[in-house]
Protein backbone atom coordinates (compact mmCIF):
# COMPACT_ATOMS: atom_id res chain seq x y z
CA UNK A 1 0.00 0.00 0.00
CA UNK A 2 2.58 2.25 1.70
CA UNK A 3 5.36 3.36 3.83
CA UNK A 4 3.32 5.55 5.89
CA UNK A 5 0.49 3.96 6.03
CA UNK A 6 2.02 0.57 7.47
CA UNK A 7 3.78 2.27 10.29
CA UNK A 8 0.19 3.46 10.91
CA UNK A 9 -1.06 1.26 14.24
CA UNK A 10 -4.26 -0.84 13.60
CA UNK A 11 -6.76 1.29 15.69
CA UNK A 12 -5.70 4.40 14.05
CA UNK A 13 -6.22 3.01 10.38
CA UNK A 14 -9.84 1.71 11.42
CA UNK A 15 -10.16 5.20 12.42
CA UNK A 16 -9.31 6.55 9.27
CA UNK A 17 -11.45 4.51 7.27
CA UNK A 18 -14.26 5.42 9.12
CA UNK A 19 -13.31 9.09 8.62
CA UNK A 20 -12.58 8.33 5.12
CA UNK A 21 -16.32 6.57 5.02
CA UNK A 22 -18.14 9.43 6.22
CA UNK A 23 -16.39 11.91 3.85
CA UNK A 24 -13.98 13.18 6.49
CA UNK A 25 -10.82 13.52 4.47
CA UNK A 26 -9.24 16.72 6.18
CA UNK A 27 -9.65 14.82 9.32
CA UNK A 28 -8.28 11.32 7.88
CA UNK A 29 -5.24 13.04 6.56
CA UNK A 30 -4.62 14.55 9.87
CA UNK A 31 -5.00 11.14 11.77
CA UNK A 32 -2.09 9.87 9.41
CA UNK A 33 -0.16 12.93 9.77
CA UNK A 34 -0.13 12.86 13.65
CA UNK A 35 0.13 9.09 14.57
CA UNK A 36 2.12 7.50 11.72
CA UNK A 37 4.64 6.02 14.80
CA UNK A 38 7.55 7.87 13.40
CA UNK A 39 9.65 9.33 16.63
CA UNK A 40 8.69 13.42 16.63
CA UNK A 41 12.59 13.89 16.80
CA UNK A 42 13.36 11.71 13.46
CA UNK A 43 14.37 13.41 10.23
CA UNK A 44 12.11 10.51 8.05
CA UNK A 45 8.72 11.85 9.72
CA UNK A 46 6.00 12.58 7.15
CA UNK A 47 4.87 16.51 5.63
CA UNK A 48 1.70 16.96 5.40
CA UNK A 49 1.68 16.15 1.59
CA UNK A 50 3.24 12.91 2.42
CA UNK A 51 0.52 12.16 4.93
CA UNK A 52 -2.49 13.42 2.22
CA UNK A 53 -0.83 11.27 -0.58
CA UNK A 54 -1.39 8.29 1.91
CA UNK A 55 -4.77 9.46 2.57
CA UNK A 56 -5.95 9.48 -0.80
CA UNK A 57 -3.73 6.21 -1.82
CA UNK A 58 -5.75 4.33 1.04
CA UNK A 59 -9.46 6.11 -0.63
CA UNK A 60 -8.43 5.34 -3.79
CA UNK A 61 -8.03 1.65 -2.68
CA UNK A 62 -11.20 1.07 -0.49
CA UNK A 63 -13.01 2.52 -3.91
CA UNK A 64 -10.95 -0.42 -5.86
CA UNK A 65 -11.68 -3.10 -3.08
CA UNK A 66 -15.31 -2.21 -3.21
CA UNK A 67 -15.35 -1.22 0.51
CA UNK A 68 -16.23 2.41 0.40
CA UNK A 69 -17.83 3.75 -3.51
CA UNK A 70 -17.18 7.06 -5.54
CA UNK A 71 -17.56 9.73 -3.37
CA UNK A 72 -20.51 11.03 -5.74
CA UNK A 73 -22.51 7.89 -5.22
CA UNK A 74 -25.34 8.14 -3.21
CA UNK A 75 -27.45 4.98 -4.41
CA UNK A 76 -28.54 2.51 -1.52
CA UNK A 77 -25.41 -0.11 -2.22
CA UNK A 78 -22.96 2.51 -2.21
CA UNK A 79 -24.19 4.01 1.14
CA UNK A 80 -24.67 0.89 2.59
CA UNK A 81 -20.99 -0.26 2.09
CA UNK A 82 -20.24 3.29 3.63
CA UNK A 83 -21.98 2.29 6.69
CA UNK A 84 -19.95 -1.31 6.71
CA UNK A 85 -16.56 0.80 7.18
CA UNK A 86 -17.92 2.82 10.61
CA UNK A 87 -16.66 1.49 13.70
CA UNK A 88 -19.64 2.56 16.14
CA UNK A 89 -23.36 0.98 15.93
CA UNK A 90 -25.75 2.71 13.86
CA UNK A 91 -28.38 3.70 16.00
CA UNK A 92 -30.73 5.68 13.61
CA UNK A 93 -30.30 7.47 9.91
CA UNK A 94 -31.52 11.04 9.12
CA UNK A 95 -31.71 13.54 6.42
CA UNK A 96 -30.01 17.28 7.31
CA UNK A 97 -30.09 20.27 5.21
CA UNK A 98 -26.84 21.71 4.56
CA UNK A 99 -26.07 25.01 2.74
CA UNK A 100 -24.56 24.55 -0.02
CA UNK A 101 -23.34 27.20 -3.03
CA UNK A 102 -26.74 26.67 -4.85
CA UNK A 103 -29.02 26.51 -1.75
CA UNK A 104 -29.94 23.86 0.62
CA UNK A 105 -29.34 20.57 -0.17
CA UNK A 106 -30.21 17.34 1.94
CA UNK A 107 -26.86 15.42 3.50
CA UNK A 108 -28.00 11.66 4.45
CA UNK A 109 -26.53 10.91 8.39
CA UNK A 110 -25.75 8.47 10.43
CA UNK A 111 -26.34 8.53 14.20
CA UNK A 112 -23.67 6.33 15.85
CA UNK A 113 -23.21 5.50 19.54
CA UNK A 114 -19.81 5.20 21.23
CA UNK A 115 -19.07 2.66 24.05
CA UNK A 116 -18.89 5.79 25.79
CA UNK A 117 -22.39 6.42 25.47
CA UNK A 118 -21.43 9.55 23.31
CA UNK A 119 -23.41 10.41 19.81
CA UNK A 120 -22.36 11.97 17.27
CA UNK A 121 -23.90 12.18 13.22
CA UNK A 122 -21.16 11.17 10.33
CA UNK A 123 -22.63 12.06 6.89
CA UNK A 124 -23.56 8.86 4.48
CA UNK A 125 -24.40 11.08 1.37
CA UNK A 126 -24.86 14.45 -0.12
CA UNK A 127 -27.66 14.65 -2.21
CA UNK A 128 -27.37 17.91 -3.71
CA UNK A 129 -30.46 18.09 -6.89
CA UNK A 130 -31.96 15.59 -4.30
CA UNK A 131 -36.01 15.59 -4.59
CA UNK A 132 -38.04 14.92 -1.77
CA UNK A 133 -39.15 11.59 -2.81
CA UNK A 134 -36.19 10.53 -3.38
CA UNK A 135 -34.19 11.18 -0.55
CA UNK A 136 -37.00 10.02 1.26
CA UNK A 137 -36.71 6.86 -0.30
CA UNK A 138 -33.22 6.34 0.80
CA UNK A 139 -34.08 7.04 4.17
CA UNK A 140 -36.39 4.40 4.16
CA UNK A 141 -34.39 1.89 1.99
CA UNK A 142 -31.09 2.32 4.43
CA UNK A 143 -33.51 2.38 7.78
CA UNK A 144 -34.87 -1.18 6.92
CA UNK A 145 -31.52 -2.56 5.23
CA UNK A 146 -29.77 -2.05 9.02
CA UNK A 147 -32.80 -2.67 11.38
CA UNK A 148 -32.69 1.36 12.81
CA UNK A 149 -35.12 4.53 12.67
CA UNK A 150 -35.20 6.92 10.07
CA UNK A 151 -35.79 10.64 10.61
CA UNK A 152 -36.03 13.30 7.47
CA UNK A 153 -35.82 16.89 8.41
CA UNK A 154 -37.73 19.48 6.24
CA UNK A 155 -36.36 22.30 5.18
């Protein structure tokens, strides 16, 4: 795969899949940047262009594998196999409006649960040109596929 991302410990690379799974690339690249288990006082440690070339190596190969899709793909399949790279449960899946350069646009969420008890949304899909029915169908389609509640927001 790579240099940097083998001297990456297993926790931490889980971690950036699931970043990498809910469209969190800034913080997936900073992950590899910060615990790549290179001593801070070693002339071989990573620049941040090293550490965003791994980032996007590792993408680029959970797209190949199958494991995570195009990041423009928002079809059921390609969500669900999102969903298969987070670490926490899925406790429930909900629509948000975001603002986005055109308007609002829905952003299909997941609600996970720590073993901390903490909560916290990771986004699944943006659906920008999204109708209604559509995203609403989604929802529904990813609620039923993994057993959890499904809550749409209006805008």
């Amino acid at each position: 795969m790579n240099r940097l991302w083998e001297l990456l410990p297993a926790d931490v690379r889980a971690q950036i899949d699931e970043e990498l799974a809910a469209g969190s690339t800034v913080r997936a690249i900073q992950l590899v940047h910060t615990n790549h288990g290179i001593d801070v006082f070693a002339d071989d440690r990573p620049t941040l262009q090293e550490s965003r070339e791994a980032t996007e190596l590792r993408r680029d190969h959970l797209v190949a594998e199958g494991l995570l899709p195009h990041p423009s793909a928002a079809d059921l399949p390609s969500v669900l196999a999102r969903v298969r790279l987070l670490a926490a449960p899925v406790e429930a899946v909900q629509t948000v409006w975001v603002e986005g350069a055109d308007g609002p646009y829905p952003r299909m969420m997941a609600v996970l649960r720590a073993e901390d008890g903490t909560v916290r949304e990771v986004g699944l899909a943006a659906l920008p040109g999204g109708e209604p029915a559509e995203v609403a169908e989604l929802g529904a389609g990813l609620s039923a596929a993994l057993g959890v509640p499904f809550r749409s927001a209006s805008h």
